[in-house]
N, C-alpha and C. Protein backbone atom coordinates (compact mmCIF):
# COMPACT_ATOMS: atom_id res chain seq x y z
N UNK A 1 -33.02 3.29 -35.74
CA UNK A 1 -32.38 2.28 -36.53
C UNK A 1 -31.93 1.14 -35.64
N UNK A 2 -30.46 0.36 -36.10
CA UNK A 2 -29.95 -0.93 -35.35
C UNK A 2 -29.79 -0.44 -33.95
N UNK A 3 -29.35 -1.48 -33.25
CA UNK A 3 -29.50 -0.91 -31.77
C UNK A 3 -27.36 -0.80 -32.03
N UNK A 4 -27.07 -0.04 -31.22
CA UNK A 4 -25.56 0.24 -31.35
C UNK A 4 -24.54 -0.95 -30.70
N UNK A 5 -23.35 -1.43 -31.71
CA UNK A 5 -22.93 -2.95 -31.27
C UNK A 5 -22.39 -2.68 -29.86
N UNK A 6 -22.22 -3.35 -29.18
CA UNK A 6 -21.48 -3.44 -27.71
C UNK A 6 -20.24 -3.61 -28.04
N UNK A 7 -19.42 -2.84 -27.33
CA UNK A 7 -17.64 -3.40 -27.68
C UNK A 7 -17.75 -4.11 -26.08
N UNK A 8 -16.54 -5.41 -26.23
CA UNK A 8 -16.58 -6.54 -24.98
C UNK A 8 -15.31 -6.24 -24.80
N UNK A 9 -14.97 -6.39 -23.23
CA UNK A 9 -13.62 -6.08 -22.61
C UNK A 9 -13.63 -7.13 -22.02
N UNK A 10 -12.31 -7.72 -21.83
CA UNK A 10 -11.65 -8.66 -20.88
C UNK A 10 -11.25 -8.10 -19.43
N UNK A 11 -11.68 -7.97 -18.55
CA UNK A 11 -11.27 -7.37 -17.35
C UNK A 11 -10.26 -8.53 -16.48
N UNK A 12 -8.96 -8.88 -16.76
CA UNK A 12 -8.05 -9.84 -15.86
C UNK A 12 -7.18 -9.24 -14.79
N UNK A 13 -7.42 -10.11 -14.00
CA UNK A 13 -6.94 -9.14 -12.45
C UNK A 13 -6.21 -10.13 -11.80
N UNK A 14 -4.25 -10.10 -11.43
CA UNK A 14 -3.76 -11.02 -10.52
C UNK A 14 -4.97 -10.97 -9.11
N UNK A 15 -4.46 -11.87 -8.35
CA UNK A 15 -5.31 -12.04 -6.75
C UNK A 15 -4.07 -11.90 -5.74
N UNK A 16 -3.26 -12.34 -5.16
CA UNK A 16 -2.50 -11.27 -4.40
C UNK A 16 -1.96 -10.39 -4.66
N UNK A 17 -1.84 -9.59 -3.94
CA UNK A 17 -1.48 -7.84 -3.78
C UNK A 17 -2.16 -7.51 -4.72
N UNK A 18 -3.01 -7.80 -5.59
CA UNK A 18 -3.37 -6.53 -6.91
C UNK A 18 -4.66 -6.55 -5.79
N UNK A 19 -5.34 -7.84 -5.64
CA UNK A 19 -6.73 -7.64 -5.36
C UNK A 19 -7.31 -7.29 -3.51
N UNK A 20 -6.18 -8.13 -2.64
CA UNK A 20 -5.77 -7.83 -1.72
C UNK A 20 -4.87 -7.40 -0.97
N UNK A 21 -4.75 -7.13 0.48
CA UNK A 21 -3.75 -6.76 0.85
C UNK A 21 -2.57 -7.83 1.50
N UNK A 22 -2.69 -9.27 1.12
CA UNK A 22 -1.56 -9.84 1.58
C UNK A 22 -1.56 -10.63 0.83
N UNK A 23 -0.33 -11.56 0.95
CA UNK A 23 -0.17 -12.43 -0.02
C UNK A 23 -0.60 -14.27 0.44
N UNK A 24 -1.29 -14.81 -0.10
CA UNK A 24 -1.58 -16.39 0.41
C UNK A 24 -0.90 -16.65 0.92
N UNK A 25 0.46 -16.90 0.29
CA UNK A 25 1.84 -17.90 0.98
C UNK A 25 2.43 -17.32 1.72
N UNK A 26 2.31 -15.83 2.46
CA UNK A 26 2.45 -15.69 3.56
C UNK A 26 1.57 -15.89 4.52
N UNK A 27 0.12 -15.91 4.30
CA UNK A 27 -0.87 -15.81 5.41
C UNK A 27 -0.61 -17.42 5.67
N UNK A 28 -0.95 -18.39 4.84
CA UNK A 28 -0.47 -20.45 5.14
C UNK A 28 0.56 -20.11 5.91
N UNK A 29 1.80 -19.85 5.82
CA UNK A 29 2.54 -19.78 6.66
C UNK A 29 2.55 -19.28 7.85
N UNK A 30 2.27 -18.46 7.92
CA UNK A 30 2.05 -17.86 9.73
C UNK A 30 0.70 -18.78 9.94
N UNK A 31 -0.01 -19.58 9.53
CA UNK A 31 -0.97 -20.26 10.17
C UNK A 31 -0.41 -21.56 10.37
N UNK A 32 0.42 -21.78 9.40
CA UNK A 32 1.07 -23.12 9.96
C UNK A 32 2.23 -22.77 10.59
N UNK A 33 2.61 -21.90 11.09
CA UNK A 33 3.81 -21.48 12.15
C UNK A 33 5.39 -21.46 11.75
N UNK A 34 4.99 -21.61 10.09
CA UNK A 34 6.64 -21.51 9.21
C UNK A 34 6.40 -20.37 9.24
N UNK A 35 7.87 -19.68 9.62
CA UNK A 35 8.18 -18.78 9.60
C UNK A 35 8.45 -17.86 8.02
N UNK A 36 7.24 -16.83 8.07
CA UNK A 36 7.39 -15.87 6.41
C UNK A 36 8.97 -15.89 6.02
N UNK A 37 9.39 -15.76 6.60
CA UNK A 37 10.78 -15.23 5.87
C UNK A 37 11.46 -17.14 5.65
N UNK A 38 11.17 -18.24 6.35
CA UNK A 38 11.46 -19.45 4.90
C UNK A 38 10.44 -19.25 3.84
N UNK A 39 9.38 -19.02 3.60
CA UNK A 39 8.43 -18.60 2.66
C UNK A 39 9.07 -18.11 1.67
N UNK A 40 9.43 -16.55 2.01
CA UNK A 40 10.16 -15.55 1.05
C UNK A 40 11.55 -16.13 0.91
N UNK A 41 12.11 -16.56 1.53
CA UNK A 41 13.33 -17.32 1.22
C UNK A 41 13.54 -18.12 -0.20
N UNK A 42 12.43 -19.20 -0.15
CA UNK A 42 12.36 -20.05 -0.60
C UNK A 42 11.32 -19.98 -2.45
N UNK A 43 10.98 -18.82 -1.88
CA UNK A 43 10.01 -18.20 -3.02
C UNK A 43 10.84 -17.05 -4.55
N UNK A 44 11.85 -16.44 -3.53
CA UNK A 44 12.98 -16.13 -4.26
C UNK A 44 14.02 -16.72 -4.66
N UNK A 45 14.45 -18.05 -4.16
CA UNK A 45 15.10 -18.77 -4.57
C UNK A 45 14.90 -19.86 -5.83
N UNK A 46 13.58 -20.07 -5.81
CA UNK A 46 13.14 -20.62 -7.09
C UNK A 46 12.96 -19.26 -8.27
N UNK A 47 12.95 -18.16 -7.66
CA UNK A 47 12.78 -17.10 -9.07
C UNK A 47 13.85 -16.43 -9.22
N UNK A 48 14.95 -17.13 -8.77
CA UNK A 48 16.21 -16.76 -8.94
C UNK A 48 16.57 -18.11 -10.38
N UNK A 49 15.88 -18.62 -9.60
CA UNK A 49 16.66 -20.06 -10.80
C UNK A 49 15.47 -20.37 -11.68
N UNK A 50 14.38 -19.11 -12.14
CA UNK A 50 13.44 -19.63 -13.29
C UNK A 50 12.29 -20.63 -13.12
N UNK A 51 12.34 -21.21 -11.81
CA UNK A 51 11.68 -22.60 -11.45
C UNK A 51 10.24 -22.36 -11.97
N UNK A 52 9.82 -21.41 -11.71
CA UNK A 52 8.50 -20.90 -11.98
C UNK A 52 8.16 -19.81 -11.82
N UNK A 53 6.90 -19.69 -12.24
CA UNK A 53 6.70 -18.38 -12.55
C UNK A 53 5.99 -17.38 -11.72
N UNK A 54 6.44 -16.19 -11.86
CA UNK A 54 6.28 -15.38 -10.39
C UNK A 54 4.54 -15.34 -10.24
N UNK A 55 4.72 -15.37 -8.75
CA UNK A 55 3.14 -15.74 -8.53
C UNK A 55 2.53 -17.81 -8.31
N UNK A 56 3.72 -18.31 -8.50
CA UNK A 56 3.06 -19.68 -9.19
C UNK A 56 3.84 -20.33 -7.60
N UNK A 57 4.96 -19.52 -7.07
CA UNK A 57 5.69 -20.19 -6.03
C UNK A 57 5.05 -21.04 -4.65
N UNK A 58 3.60 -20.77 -4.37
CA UNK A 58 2.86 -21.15 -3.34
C UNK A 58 2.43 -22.16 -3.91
N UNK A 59 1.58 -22.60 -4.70
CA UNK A 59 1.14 -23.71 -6.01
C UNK A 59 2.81 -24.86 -5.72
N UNK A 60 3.98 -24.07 -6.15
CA UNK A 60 4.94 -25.51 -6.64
C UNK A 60 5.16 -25.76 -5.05
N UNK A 61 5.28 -24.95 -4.46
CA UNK A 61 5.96 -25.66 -2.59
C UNK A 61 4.90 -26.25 -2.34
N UNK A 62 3.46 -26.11 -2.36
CA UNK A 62 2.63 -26.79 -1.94
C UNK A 62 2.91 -28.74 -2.68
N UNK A 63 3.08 -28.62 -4.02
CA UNK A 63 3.49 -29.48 -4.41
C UNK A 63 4.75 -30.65 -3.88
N UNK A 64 5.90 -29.70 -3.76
CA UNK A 64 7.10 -30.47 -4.30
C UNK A 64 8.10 -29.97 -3.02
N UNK A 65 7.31 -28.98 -1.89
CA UNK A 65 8.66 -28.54 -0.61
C UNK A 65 7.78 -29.58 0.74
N UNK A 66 8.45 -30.54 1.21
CA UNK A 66 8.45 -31.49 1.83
C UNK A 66 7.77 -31.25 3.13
N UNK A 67 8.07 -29.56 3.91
CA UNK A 67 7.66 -28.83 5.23
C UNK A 67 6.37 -28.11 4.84
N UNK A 68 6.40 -27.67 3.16
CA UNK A 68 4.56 -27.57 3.32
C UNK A 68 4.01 -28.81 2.79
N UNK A 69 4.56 -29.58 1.75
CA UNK A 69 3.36 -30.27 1.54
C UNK A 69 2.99 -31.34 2.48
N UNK A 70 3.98 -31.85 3.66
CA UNK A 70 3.65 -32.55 4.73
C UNK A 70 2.46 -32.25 5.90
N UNK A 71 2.44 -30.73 6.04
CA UNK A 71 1.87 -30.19 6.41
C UNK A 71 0.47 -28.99 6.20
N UNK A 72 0.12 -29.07 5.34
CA UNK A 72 -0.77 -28.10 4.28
C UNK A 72 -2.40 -29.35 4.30
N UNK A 73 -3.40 -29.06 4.79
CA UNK A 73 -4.75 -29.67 4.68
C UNK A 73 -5.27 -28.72 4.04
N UNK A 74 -6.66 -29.35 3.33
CA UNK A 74 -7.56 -28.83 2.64
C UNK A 74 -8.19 -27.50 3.82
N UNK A 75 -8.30 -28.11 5.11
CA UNK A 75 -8.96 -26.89 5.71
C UNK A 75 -8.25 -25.77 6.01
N UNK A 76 -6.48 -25.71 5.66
CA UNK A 76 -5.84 -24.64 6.29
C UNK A 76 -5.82 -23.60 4.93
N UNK A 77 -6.37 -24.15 3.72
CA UNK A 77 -6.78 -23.22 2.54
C UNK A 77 -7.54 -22.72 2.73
N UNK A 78 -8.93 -23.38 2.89
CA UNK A 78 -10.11 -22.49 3.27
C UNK A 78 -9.86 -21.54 4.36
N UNK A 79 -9.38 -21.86 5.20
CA UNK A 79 -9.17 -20.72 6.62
C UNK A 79 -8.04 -19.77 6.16
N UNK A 80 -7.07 -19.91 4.97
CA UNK A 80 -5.85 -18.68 4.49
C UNK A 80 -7.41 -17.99 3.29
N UNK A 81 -8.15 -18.53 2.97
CA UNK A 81 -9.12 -17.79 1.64
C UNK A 81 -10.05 -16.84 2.88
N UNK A 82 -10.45 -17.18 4.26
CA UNK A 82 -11.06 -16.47 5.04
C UNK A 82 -10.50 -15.38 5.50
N UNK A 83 -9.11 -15.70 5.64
CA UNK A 83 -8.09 -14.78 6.29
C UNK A 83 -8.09 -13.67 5.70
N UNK A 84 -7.85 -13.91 4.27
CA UNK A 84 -7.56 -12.72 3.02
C UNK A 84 -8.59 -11.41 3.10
N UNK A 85 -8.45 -10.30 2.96
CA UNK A 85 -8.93 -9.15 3.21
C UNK A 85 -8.94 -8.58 1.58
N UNK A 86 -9.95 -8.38 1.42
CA UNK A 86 -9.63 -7.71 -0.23
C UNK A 86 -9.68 -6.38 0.13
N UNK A 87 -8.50 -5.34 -0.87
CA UNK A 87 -9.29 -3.92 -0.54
C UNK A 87 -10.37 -3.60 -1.14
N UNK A 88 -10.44 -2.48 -0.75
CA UNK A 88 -11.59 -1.68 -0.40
C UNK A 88 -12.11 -1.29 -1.96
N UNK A 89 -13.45 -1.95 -2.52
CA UNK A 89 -14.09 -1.42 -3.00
C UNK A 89 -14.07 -2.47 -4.19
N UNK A 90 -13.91 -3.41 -4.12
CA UNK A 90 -13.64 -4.46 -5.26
C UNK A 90 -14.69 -5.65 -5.53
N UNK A 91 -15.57 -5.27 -4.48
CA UNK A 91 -17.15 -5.88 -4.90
C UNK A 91 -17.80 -4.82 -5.37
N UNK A 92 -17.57 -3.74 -5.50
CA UNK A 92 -18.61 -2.85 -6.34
C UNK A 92 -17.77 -2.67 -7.36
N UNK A 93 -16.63 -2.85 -7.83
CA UNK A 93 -16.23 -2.76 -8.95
C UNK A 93 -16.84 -4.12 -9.71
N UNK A 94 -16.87 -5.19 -9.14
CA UNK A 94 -16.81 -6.21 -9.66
C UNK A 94 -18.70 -6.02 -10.40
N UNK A 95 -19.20 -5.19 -9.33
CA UNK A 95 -20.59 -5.07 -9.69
C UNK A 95 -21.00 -4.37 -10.53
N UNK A 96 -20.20 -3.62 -10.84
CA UNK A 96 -20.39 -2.39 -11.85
C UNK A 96 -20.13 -3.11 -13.44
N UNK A 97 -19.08 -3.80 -13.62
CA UNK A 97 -18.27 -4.52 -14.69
C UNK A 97 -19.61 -5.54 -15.02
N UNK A 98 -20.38 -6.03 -13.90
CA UNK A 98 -21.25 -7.01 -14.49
C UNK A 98 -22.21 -6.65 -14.44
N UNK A 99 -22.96 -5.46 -14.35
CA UNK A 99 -24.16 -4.42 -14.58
C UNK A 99 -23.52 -4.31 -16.32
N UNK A 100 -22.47 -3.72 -16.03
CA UNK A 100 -22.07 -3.23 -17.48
C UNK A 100 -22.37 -1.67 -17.86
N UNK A 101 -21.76 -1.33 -18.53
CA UNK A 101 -21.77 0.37 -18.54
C UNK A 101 -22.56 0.85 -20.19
N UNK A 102 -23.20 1.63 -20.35
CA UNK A 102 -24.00 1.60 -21.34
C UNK A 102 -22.72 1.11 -22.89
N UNK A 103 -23.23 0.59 -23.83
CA UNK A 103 -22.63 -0.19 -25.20
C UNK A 103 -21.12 -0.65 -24.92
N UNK A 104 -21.00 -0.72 -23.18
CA UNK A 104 -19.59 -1.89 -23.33
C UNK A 104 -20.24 -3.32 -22.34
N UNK A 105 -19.38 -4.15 -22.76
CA UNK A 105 -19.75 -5.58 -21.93
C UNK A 105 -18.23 -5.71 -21.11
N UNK A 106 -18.22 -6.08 -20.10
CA UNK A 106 -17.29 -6.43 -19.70
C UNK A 106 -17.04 -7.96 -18.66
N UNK A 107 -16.15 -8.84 -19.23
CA UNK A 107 -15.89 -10.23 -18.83
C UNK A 107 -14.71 -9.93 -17.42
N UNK A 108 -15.50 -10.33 -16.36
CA UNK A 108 -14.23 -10.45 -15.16
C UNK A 108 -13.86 -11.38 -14.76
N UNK A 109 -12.19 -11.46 -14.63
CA UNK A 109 -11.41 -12.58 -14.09
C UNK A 109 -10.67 -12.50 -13.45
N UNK A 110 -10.29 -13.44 -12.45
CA UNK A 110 -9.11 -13.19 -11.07
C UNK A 110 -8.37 -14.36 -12.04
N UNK A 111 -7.13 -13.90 -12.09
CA UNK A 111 -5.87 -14.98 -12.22
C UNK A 111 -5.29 -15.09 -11.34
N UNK A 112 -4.98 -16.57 -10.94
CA UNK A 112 -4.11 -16.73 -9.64
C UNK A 112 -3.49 -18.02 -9.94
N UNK A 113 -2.28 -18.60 -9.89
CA UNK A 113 -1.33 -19.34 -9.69
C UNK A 113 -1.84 -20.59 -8.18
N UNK A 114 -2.35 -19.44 -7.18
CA UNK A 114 -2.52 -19.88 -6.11
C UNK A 114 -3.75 -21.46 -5.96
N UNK A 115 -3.22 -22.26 -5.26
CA UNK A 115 -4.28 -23.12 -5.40
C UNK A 115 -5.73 -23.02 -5.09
């Protein structure tokens, strides 16, 4: 008879710590030689006061904190995206999800805040 419908899944996945093992706005920082802990300082202090939303804190300092955005180039992103280490096994997941598993489909996405 009909061929059997596919059920479709949304597969959404944060990108630091869920997907790797460190977080962006610490790795920019130790490459630009600010010290992690103004990072975390400054990252809890806006999610103390609501500023934004958790995860989004590297995105607004890049914006609007005067010591990164004075200092932050396009190439010190690419070299914190090189830096990043994903764990272990998250290109064959990713491969499996887009093979697809017999009558499911599955859509994958990294959400990230991060620029």
């Amino acid at each position: 008879m009909g061929d059997k419908p596919v059920k479709r899944y949304l597969f959404a996945s944060d990108f630091d710590r869920t997907l790797t093992f460190n977080d962006s706005g610490y790795v920019l920082s130790e490459l630009l030689g600010i010290p992690t802990a103004d990072f975390e300082r400054k990252a809890e202090g806006m999610a103390r006061l609501n500023l934004v939303q958790q995860g989004a804190e590297l995105a607004y300092l890049l914006l609007h904190d005067p010591e990164f955005h004075s200092r932050v180039r396009r190439h010190h992103l690419y070299d914190v995206g090189r830096r990043i280490r994903l764990k272990e096994n998250i290109e064959l997941l990713y491969r499996i999800l887009e093979a697809g598993i017999d009558g499911y489909h599955f859509d994958f996405y990294v959400l990230s805040a991060a620029p």
